[in-house]
C-alpha atoms as a PDB file:
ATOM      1  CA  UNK A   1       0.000   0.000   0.000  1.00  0.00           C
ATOM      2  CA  UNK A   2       1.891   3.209  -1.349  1.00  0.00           C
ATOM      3  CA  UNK A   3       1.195   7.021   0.660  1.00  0.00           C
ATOM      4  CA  UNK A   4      -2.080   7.801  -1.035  1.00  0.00           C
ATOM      5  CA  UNK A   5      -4.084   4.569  -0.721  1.00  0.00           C
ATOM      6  CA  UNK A   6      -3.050   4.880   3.068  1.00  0.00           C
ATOM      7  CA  UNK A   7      -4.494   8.134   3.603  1.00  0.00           C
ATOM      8  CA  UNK A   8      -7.327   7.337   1.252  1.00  0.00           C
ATOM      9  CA  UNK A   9      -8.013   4.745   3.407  1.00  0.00           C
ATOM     10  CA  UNK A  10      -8.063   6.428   6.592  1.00  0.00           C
ATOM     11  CA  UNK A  11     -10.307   9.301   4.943  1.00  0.00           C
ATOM     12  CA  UNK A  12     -11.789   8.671   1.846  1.00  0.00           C
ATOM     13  CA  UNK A  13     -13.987   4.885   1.981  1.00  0.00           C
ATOM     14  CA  UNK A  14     -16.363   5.187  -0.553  1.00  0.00           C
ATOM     15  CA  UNK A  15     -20.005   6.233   0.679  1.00  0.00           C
ATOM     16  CA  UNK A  16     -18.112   8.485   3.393  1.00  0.00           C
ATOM     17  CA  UNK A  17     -18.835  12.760   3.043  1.00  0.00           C
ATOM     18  CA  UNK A  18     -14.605  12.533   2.912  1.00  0.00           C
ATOM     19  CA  UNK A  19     -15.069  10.601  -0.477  1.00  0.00           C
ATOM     20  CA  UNK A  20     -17.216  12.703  -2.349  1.00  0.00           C
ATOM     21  CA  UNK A  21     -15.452  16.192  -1.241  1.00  0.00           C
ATOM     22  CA  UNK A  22     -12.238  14.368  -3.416  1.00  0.00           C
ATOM     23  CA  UNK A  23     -14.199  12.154  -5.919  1.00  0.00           C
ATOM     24  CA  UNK A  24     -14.569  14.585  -8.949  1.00  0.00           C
ATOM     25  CA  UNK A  25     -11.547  16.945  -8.106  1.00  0.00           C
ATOM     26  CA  UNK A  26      -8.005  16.422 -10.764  1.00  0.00           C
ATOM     27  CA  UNK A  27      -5.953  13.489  -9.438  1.00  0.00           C
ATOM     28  CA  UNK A  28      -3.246  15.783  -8.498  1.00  0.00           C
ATOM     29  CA  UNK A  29      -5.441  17.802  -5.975  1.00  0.00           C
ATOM     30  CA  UNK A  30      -7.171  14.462  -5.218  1.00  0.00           C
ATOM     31  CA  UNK A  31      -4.134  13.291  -3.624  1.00  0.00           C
ATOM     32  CA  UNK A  32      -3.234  16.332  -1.512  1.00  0.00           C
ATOM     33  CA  UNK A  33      -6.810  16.972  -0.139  1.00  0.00           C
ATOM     34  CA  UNK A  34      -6.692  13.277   0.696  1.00  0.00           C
ATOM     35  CA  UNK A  35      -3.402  13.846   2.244  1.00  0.00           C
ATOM     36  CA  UNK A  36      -4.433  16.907   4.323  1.00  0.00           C
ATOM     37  CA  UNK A  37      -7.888  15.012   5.453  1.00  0.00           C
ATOM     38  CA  UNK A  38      -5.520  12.577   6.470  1.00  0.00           C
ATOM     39  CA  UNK A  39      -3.394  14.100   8.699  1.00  0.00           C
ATOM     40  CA  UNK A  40      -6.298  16.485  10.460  1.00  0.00           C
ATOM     41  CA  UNK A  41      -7.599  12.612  11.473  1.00  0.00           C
ATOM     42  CA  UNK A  42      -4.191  11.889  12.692  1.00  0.00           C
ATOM     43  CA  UNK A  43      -4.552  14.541  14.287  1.00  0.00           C
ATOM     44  CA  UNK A  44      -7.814  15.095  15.631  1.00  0.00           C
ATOM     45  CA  UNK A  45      -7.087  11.167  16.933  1.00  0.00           C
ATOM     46  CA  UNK A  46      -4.969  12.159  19.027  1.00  0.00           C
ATOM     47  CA  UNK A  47      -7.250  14.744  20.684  1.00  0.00           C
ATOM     48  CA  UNK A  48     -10.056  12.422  20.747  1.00  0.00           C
ATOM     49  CA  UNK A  49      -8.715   9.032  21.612  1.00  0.00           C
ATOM     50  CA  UNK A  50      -5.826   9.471  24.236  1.00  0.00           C
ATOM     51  CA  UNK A  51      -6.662   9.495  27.598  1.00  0.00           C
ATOM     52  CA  UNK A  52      -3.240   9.801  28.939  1.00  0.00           C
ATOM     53  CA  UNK A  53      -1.852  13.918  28.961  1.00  0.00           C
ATOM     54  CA  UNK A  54       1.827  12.321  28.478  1.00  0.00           C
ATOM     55  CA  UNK A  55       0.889  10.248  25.835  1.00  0.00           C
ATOM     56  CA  UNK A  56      -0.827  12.566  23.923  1.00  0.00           C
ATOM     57  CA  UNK A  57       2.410  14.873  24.246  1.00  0.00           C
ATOM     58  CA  UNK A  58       4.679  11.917  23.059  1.00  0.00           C
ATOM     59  CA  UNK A  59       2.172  11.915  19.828  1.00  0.00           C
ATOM     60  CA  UNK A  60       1.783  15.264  19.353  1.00  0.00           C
ATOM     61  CA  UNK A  61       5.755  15.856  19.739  1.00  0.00           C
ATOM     62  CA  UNK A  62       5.968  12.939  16.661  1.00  0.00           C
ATOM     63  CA  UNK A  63       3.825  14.555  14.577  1.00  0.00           C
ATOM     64  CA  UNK A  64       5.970  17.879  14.917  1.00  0.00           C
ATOM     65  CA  UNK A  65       8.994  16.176  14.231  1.00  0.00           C
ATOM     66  CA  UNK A  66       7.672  14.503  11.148  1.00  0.00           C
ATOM     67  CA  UNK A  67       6.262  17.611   9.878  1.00  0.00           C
ATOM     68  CA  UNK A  68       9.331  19.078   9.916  1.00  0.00           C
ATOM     69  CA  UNK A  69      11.260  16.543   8.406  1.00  0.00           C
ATOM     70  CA  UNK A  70      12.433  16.735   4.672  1.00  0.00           C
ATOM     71  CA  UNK A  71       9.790  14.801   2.591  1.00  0.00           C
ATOM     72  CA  UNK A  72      12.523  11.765   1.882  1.00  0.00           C
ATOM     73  CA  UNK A  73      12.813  11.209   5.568  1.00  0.00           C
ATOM     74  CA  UNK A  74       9.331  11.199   6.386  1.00  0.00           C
ATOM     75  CA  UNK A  75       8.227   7.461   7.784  1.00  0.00           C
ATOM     76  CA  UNK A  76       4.781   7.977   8.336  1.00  0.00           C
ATOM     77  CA  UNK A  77       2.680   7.203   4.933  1.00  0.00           C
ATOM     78  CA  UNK A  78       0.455  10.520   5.844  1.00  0.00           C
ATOM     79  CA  UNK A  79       3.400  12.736   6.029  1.00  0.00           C
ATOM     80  CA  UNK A  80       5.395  11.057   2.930  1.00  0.00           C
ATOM     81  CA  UNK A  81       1.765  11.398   0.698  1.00  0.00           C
END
């Protein structure tokens, strides 16, 4: 599974409102609003589903770092897409 059919997955399952917002748009700005959608729901995760302060820190600090990492070193598919 390359970048795109991760974050496709994770936002854009056919039926869903996140499918339709990307469905008729150029396959170039397909794949980047599939790619932002994907990381606000990495993101919004985060906020919703940790219970534990520190642990939501320890994600939160990941996600900074890999945001800020060059595009080549990038390991998460949301942040390579």
């Amino acid at each position: 599974m390359d970048a795109i059919d991760y974050c496709a997955n994770k936002v854009a399952t056919q039926g869903t409102p996140g499918y339709y917002v990307v469905l008729f748009q150029p396959p170039p700005v397909r794949a980047a609003l599939v790619a932002l959608r994907a990381l606000e729901r990495e993101l919004s995760d985060v906020a919703e589903l940790c219970t534990d302060q520190a642990v939501a820190q320890r994600k939160l600090n990941y996600w900074q770092q890999e945001l800020h990492s060059n595009s080549t070193l990038a390991s998460h598919p949301v942040t390579r897409a």
